[in-house]
C-alpha atoms as a PDB file:
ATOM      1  CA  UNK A   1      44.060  -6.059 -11.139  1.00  0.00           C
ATOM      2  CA  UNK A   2      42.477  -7.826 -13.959  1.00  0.00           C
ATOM      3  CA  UNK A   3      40.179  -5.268 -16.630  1.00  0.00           C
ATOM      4  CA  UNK A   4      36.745  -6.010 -17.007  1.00  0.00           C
ATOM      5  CA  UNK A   5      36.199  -8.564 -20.351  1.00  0.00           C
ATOM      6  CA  UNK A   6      33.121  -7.233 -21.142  1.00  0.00           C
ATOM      7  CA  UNK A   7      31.046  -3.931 -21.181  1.00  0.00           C
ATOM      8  CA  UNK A   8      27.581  -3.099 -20.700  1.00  0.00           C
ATOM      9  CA  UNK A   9      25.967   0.259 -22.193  1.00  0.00           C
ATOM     10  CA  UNK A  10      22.522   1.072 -21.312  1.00  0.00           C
ATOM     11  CA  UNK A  11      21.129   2.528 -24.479  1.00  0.00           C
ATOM     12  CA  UNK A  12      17.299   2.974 -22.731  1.00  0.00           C
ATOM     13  CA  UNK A  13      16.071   6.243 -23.749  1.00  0.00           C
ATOM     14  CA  UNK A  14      12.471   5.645 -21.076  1.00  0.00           C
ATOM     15  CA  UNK A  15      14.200   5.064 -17.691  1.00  0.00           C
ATOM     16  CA  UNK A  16      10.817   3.124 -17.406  1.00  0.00           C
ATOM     17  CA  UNK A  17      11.432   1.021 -20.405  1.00  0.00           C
ATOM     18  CA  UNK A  18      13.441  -1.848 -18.277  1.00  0.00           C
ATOM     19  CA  UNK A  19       9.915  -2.252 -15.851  1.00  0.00           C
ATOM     20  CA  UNK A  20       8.446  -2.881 -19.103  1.00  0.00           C
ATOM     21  CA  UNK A  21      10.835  -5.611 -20.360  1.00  0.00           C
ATOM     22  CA  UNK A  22      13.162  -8.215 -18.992  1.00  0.00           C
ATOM     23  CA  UNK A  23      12.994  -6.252 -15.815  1.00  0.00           C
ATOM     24  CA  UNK A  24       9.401  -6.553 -15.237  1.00  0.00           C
ATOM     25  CA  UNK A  25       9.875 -10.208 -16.229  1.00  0.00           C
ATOM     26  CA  UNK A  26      12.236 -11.041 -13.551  1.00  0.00           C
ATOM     27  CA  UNK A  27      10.283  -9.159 -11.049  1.00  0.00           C
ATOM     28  CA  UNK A  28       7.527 -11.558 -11.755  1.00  0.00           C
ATOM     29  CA  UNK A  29       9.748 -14.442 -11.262  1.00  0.00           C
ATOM     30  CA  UNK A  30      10.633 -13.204  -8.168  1.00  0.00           C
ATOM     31  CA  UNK A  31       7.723 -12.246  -6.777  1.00  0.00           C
ATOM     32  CA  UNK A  32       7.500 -14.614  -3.543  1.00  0.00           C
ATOM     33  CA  UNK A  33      10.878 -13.881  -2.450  1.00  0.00           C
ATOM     34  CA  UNK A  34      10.276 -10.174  -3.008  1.00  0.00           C
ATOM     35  CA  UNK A  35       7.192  -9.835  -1.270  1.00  0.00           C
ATOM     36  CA  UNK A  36       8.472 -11.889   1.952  1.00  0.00           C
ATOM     37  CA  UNK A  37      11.881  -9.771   1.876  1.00  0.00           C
ATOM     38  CA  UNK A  38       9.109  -6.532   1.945  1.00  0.00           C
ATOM     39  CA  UNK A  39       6.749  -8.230   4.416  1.00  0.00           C
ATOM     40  CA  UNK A  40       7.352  -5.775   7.930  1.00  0.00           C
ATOM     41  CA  UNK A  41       6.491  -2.712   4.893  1.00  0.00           C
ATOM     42  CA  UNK A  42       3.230  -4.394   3.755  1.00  0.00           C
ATOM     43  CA  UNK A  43       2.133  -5.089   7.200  1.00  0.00           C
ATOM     44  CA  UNK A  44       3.062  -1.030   8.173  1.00  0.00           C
ATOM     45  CA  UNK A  45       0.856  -0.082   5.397  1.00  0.00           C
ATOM     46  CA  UNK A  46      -1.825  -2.464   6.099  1.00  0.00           C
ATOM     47  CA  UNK A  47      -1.950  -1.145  10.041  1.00  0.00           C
ATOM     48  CA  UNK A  48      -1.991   2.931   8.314  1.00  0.00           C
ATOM     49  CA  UNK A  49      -5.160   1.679   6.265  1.00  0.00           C
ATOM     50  CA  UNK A  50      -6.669   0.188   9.622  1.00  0.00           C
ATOM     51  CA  UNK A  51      -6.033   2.754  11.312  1.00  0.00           C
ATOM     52  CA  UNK A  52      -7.378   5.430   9.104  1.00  0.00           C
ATOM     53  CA  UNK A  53     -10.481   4.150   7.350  1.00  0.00           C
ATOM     54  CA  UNK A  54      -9.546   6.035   3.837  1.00  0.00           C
ATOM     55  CA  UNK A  55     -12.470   5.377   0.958  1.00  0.00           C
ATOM     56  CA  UNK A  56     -10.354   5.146  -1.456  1.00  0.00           C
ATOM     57  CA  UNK A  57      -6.202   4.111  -1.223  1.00  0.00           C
ATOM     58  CA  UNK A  58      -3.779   4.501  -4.606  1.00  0.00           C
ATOM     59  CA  UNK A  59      -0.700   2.178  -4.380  1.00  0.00           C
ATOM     60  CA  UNK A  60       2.322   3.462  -6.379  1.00  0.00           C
ATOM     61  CA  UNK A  61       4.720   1.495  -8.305  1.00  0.00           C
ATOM     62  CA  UNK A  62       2.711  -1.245  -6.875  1.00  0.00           C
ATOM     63  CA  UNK A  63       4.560  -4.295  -8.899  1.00  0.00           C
ATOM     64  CA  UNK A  64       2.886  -7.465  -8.775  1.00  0.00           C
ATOM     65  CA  UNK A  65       0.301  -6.085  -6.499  1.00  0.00           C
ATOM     66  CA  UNK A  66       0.547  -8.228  -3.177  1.00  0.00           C
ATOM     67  CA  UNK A  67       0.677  -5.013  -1.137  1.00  0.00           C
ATOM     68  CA  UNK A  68      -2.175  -3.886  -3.013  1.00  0.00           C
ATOM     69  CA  UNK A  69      -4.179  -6.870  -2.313  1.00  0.00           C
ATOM     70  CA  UNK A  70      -3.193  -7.202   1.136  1.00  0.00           C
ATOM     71  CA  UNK A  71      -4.482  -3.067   1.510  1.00  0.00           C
ATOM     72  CA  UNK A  72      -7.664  -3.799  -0.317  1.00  0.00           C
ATOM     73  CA  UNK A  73      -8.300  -7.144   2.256  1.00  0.00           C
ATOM     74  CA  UNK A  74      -7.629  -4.483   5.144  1.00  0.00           C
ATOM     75  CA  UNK A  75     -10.366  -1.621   4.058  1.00  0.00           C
ATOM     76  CA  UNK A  76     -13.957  -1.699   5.259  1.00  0.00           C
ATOM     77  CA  UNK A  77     -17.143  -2.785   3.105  1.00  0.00           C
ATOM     78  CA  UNK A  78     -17.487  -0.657   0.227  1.00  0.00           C
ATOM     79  CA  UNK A  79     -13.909   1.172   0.328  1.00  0.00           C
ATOM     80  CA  UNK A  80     -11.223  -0.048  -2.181  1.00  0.00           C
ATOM     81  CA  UNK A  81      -7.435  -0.016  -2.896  1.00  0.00           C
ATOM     82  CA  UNK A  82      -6.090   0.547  -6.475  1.00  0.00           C
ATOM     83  CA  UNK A  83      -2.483  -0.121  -7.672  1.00  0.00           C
ATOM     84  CA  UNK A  84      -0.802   1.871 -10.770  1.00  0.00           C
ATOM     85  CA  UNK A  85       2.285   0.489 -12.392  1.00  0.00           C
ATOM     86  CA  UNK A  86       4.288   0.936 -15.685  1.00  0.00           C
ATOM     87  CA  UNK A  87       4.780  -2.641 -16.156  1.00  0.00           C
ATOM     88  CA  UNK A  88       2.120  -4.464 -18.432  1.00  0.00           C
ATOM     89  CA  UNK A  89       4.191  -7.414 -17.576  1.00  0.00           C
ATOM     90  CA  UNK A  90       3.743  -6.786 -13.263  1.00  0.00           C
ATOM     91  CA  UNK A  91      -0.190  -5.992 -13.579  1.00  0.00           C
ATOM     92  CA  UNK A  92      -1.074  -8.900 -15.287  1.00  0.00           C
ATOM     93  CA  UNK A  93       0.675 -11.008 -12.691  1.00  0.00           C
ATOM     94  CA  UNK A  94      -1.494  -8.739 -10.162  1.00  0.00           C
ATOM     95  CA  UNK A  95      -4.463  -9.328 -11.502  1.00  0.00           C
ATOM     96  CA  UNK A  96      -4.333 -12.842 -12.077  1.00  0.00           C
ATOM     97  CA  UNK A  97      -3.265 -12.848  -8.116  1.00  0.00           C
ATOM     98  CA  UNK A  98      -6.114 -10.860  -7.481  1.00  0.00           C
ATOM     99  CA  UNK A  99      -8.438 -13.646  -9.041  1.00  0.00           C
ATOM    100  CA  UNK A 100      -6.364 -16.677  -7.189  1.00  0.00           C
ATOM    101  CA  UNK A 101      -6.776 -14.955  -3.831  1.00  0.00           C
ATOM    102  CA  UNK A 102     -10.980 -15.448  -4.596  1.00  0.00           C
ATOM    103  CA  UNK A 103     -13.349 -13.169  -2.503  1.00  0.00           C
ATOM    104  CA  UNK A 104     -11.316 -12.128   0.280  1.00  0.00           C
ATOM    105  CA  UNK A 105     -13.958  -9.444   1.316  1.00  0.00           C
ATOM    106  CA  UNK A 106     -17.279  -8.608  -0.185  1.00  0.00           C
ATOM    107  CA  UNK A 107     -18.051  -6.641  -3.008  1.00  0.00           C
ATOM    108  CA  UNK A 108     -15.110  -5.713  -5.712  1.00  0.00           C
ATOM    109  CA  UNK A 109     -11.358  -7.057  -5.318  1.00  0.00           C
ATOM    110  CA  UNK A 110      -8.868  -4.262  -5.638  1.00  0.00           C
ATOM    111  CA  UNK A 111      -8.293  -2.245  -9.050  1.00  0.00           C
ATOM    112  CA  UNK A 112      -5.076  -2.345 -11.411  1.00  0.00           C
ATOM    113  CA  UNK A 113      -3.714   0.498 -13.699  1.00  0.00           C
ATOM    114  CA  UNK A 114      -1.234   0.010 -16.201  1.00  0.00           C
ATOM    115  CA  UNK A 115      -0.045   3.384 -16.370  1.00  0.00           C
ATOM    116  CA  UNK A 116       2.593   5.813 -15.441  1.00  0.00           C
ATOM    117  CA  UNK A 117       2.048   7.449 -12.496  1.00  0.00           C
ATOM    118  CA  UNK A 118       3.263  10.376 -13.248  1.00  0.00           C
ATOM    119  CA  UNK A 119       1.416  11.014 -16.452  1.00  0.00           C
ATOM    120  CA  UNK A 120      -1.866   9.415 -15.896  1.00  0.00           C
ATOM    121  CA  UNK A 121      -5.041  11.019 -15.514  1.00  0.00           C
ATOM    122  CA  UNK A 122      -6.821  10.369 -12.340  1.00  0.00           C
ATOM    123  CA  UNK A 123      -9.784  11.637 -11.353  1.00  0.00           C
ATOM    124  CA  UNK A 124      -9.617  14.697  -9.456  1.00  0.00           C
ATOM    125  CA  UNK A 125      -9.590  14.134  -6.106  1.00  0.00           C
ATOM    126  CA  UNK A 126     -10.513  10.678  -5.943  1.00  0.00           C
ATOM    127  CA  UNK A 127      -8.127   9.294  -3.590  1.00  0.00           C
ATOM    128  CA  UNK A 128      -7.396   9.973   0.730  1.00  0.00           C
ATOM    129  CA  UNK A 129      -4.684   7.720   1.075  1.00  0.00           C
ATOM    130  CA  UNK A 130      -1.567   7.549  -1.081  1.00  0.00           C
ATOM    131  CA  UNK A 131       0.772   4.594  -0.043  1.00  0.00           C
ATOM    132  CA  UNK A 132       4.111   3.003  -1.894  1.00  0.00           C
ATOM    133  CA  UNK A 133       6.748   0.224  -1.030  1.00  0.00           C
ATOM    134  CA  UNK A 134       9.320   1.192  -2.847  1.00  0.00           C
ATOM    135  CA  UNK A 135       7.668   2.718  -6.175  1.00  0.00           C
ATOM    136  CA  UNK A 136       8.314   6.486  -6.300  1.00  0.00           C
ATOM    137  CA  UNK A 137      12.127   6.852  -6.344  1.00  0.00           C
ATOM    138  CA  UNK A 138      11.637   6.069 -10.351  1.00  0.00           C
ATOM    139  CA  UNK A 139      10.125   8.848 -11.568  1.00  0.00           C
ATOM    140  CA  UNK A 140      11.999  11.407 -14.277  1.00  0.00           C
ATOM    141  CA  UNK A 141      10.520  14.005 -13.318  1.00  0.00           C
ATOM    142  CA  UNK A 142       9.478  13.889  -9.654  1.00  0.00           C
ATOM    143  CA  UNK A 143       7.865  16.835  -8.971  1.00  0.00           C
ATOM    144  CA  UNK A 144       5.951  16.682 -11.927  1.00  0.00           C
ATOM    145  CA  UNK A 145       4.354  13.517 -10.596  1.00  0.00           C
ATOM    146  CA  UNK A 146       3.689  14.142  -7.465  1.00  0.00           C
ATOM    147  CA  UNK A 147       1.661  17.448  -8.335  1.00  0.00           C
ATOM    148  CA  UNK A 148      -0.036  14.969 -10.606  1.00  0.00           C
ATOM    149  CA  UNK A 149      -0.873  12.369  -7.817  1.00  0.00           C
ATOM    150  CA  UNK A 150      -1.636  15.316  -5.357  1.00  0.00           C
ATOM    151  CA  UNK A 151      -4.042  16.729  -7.843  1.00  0.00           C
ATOM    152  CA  UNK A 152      -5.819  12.944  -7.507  1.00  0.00           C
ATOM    153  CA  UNK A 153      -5.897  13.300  -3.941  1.00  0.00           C
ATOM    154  CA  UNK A 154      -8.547  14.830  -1.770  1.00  0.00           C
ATOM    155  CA  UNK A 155      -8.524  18.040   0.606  1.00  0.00           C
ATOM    156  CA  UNK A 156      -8.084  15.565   3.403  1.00  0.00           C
ATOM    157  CA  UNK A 157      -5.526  13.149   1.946  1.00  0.00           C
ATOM    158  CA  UNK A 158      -2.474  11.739   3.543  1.00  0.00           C
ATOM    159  CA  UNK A 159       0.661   9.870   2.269  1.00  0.00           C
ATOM    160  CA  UNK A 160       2.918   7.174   3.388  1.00  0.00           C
ATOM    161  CA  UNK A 161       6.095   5.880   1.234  1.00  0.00           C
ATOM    162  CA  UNK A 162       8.982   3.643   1.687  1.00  0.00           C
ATOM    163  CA  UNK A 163      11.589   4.348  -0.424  1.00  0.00           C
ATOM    164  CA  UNK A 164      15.553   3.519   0.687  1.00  0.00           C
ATOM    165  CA  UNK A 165      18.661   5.092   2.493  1.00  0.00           C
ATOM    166  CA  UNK A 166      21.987   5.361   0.889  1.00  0.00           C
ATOM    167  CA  UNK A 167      23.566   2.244  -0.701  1.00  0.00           C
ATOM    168  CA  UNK A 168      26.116   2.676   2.305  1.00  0.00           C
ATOM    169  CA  UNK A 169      23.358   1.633   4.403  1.00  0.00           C
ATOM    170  CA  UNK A 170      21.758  -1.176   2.707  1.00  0.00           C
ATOM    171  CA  UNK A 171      25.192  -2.360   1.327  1.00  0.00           C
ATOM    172  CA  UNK A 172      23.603  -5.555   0.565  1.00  0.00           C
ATOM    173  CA  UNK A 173      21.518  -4.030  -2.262  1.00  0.00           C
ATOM    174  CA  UNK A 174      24.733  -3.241  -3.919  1.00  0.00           C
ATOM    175  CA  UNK A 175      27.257  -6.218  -3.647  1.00  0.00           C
ATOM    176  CA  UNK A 176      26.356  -7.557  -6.619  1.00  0.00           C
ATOM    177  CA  UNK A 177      26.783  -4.539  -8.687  1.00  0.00           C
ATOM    178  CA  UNK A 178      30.496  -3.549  -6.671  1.00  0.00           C
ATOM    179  CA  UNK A 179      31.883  -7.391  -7.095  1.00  0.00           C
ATOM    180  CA  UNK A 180      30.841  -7.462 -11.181  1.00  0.00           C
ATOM    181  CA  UNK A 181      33.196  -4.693 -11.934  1.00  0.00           C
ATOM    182  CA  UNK A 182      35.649  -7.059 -11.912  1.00  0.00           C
ATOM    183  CA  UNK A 183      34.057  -8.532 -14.838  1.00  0.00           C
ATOM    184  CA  UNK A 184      31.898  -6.031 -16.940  1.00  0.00           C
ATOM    185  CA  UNK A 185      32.076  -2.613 -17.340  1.00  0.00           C
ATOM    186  CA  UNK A 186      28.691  -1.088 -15.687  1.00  0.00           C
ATOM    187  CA  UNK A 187      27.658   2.389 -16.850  1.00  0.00           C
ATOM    188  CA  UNK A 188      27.769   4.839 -13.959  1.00  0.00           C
ATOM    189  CA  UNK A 189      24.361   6.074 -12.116  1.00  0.00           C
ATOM    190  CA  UNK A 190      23.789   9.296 -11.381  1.00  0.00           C
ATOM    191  CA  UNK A 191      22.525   9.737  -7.601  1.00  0.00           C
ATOM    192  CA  UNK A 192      19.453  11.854  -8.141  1.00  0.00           C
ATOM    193  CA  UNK A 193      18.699   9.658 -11.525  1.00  0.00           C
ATOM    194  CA  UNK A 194      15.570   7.679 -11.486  1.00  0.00           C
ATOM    195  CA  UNK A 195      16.633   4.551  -9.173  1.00  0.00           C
ATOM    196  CA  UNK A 196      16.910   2.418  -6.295  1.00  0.00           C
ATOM    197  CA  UNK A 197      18.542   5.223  -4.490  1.00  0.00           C
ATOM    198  CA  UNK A 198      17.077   8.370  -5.949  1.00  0.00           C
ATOM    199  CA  UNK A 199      15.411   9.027  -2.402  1.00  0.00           C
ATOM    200  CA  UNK A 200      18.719   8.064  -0.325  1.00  0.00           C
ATOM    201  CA  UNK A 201      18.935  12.352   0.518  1.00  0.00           C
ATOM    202  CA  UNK A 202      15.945  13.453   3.006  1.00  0.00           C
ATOM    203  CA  UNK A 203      16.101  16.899   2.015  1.00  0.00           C
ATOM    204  CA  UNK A 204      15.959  16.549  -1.572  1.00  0.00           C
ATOM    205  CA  UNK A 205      12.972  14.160  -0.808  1.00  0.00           C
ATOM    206  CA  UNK A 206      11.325  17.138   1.026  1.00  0.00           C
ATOM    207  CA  UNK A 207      12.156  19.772  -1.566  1.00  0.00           C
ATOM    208  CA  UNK A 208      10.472  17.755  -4.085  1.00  0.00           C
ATOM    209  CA  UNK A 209       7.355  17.460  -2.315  1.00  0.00           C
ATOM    210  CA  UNK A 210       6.868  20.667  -0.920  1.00  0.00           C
ATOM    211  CA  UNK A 211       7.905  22.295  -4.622  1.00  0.00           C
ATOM    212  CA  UNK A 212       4.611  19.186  -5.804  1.00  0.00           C
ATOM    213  CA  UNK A 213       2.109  20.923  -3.224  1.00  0.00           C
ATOM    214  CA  UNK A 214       2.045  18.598  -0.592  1.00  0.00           C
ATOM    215  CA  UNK A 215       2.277  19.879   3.947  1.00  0.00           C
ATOM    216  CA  UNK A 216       3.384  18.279   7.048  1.00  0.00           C
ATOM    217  CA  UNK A 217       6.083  16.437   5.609  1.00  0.00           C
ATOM    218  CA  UNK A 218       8.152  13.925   7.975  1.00  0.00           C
ATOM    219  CA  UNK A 219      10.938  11.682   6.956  1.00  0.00           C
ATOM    220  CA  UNK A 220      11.910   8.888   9.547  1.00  0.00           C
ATOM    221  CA  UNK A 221      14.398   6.553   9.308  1.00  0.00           C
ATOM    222  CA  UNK A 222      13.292   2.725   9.250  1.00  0.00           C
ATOM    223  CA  UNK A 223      15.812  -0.238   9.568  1.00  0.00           C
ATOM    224  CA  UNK A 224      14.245  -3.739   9.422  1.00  0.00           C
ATOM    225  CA  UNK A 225      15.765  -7.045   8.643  1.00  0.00           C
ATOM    226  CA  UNK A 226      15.644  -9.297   5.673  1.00  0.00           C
ATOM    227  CA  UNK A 227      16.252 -12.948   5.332  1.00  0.00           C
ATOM    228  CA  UNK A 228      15.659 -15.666   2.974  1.00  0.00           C
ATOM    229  CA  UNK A 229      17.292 -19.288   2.473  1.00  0.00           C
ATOM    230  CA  UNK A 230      20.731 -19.487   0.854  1.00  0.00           C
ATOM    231  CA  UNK A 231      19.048 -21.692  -1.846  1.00  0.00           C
ATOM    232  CA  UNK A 232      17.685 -19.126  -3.246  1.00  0.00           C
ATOM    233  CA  UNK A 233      20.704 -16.551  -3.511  1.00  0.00           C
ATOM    234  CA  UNK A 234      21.920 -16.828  -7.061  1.00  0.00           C
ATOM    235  CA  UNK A 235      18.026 -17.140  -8.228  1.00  0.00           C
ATOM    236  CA  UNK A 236      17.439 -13.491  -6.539  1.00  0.00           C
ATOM    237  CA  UNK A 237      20.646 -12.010  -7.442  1.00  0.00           C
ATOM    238  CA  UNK A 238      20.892 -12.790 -11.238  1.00  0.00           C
ATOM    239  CA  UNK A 239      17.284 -11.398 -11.533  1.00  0.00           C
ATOM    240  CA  UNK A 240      16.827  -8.430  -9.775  1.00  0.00           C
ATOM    241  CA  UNK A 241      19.283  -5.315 -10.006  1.00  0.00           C
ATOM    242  CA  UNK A 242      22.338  -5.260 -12.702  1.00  0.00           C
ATOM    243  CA  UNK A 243      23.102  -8.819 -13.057  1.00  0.00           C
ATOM    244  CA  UNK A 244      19.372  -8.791 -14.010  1.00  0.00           C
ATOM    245  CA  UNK A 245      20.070  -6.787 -17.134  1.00  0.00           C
ATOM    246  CA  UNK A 246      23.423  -7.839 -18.108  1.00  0.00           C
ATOM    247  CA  UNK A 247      23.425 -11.231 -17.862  1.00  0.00           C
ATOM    248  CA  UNK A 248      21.387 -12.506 -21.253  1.00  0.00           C
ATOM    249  CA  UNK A 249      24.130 -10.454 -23.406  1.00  0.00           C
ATOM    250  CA  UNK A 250      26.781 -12.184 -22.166  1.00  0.00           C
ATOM    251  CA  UNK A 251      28.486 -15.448 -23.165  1.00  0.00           C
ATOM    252  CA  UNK A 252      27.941 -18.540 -21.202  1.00  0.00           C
ATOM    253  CA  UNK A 253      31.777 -18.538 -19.579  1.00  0.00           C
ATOM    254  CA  UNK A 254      31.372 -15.020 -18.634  1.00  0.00           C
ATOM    255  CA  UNK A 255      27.854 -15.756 -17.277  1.00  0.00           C
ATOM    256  CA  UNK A 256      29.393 -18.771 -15.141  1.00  0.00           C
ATOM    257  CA  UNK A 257      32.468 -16.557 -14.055  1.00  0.00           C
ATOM    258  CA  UNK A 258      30.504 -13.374 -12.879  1.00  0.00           C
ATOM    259  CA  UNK A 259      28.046 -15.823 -10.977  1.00  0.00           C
ATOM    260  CA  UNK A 260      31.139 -17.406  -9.376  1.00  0.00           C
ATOM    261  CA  UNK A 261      32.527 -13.992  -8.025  1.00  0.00           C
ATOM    262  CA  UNK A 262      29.191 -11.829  -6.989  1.00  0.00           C
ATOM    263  CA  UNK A 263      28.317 -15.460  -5.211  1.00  0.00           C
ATOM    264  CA  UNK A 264      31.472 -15.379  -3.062  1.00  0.00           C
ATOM    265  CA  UNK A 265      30.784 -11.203  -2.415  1.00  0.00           C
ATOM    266  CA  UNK A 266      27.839 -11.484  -0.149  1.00  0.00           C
ATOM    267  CA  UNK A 267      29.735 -14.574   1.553  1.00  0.00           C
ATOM    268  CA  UNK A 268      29.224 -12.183   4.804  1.00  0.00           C
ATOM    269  CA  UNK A 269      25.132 -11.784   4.204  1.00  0.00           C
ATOM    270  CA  UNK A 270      25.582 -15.521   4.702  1.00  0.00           C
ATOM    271  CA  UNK A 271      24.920 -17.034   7.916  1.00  0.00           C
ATOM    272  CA  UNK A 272      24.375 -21.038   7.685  1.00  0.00           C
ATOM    273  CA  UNK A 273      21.473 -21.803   5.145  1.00  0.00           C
ATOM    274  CA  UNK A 274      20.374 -18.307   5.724  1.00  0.00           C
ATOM    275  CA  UNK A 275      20.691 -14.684   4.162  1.00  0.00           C
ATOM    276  CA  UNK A 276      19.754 -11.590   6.488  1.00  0.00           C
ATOM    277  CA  UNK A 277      20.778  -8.405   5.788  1.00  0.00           C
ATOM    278  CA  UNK A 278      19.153  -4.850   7.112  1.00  0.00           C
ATOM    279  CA  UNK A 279      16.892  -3.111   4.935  1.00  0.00           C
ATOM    280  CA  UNK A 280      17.824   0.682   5.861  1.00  0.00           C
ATOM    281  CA  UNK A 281      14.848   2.518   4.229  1.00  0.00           C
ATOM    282  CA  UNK A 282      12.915   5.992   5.285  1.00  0.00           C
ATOM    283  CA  UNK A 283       9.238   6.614   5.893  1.00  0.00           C
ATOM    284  CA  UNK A 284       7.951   9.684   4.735  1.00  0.00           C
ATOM    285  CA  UNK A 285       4.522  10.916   5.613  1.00  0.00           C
ATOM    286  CA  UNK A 286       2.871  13.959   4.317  1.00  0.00           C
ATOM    287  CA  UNK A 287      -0.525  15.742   3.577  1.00  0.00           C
ATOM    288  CA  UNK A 288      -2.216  16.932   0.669  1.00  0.00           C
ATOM    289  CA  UNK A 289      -2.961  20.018   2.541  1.00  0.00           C
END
């Protein structure tokens, strides 16, 4: 077996930092594909809104903000959605999405935070419906921020989140990290470390928000599948996840080598001109009291 020509260290002190960066970049360039991967979550979220009327509805991690807008097109007259994210990069591209989709509804369009979650300071109490796709498993410290975003809920607020199973169950999400080793040395991720898969463990999920304050807390599994044309393959996998990150540092023959091999790896995701693969995630409801 062959030894990887080339190493990658991850010298990021802010486990946030690559949101602000090259990662938040390539989100943004990605954005379509991402949001119709994510569509059957979006629409789940936009049916919980529906269904319960909130006032006021706080979208974590919410990226480039289509689930946001989406949300905020699904409350009644005079009730609002508002998305939070690190990335300066991913809430520009929100709000200038919020301006092209024009006056959906009447009164305000929905509200965008650059900010960290975590760390920010809501008003007390402000919001009854806490929602993510995907946003919350990137947190350093966990519990600290979801005391933080229970202390901006109401008495009467509820929470829904998406977050994802282990990588054994979404092995799609990590073929092009497993087939680069070949290649480049990637630095090793610690399970519970802010990531992808830092909410693959239901109970650790749990003990962090009970320890944060929050009641009636369910964790469900969710499987739903994903597909996109084959066109646009390479595009998605040299921007989002490792390839994402490693790629710019490396030379143009080990660039066109590493794109050769993680291409051929998720050969069995490919079914004619189509990807599909299952996206195994977990819902997790709770209450803020």
């Amino acid at each position: 077996m062959s030894k990887p020509v080339a190493t990658f260290v991850d010298t990021a002190e802010d486990p946030s930092s690559l949101w602000k960066t090259m990662g938040g970049r390539n989100w943004v360039a990605s954005q379509q594909l991402i949001d119709h991967l994510f569509k059957p979550i979006e629409v789940l979220l936009a049916e919980a809104v529906q269904a319960q009327s909130p006032r006021h509805v706080l979208d974590i991690g919410c990226g480039t903000g289509g689930t946001t807008r989406t949300i905020h097109r699904h409350t009644q007259e005079g009730r609002y959605a508002t998305g939070v994210d690190v990335s300066e990069v991913m809430i520009d591209a929100a709000r200038q999405g919020s301006e092209q989709d024009g006056a959906d509804k009447e009164g305000p369009g929905p509200e965008f935070i650059c900010a960290d979650a975590a760390r920010y300071d809501f008003q007390e109490g402000l919001f009854d419906m806490l929602v993510s796709r995907f946003g919350i498993m990137f947190f350093e410290d966990p519990v600290r921020a979801f005391q933080n975003l229970r202390r901006a809920a109401s008495k009467e607020a509820t929470a829904l989140f998406f977050s994802w199973r282990s990588p054994k169950e979404t092995p799609f999400m990590t073929t092009a990290g497993r087939a680069a080793k070949s290649i480049v040395t990637l630095p090793q991720q610690d399970r519970n470390a802010p990531g992808q898969f830092a909410f693959a463990d239901p109970q650790r999920v749990e003990s962090i928000l009970e320890s944060a304050g929050w009641h009636d807390i369910s964790i469900e599994p969710l499987d739903f599948e994903c597909a996109f044309p084959e066109t646009e393959l390479v595009s998605f996998f040299t921007r989002i996840g490792p390839l994402g990150r490693i790629l710019p540092g490396l030379d143009e023959k080990t660039q066109a080598q590493l794109i050769t091999v993680v291409r051929e790896a998720f050969e069995p995701f490919v079914f004619g001109d189509t990807v599909k693969f299952n996206a195994a995630c977990w819902q997790i409801k709770a209450k803020a009291s």
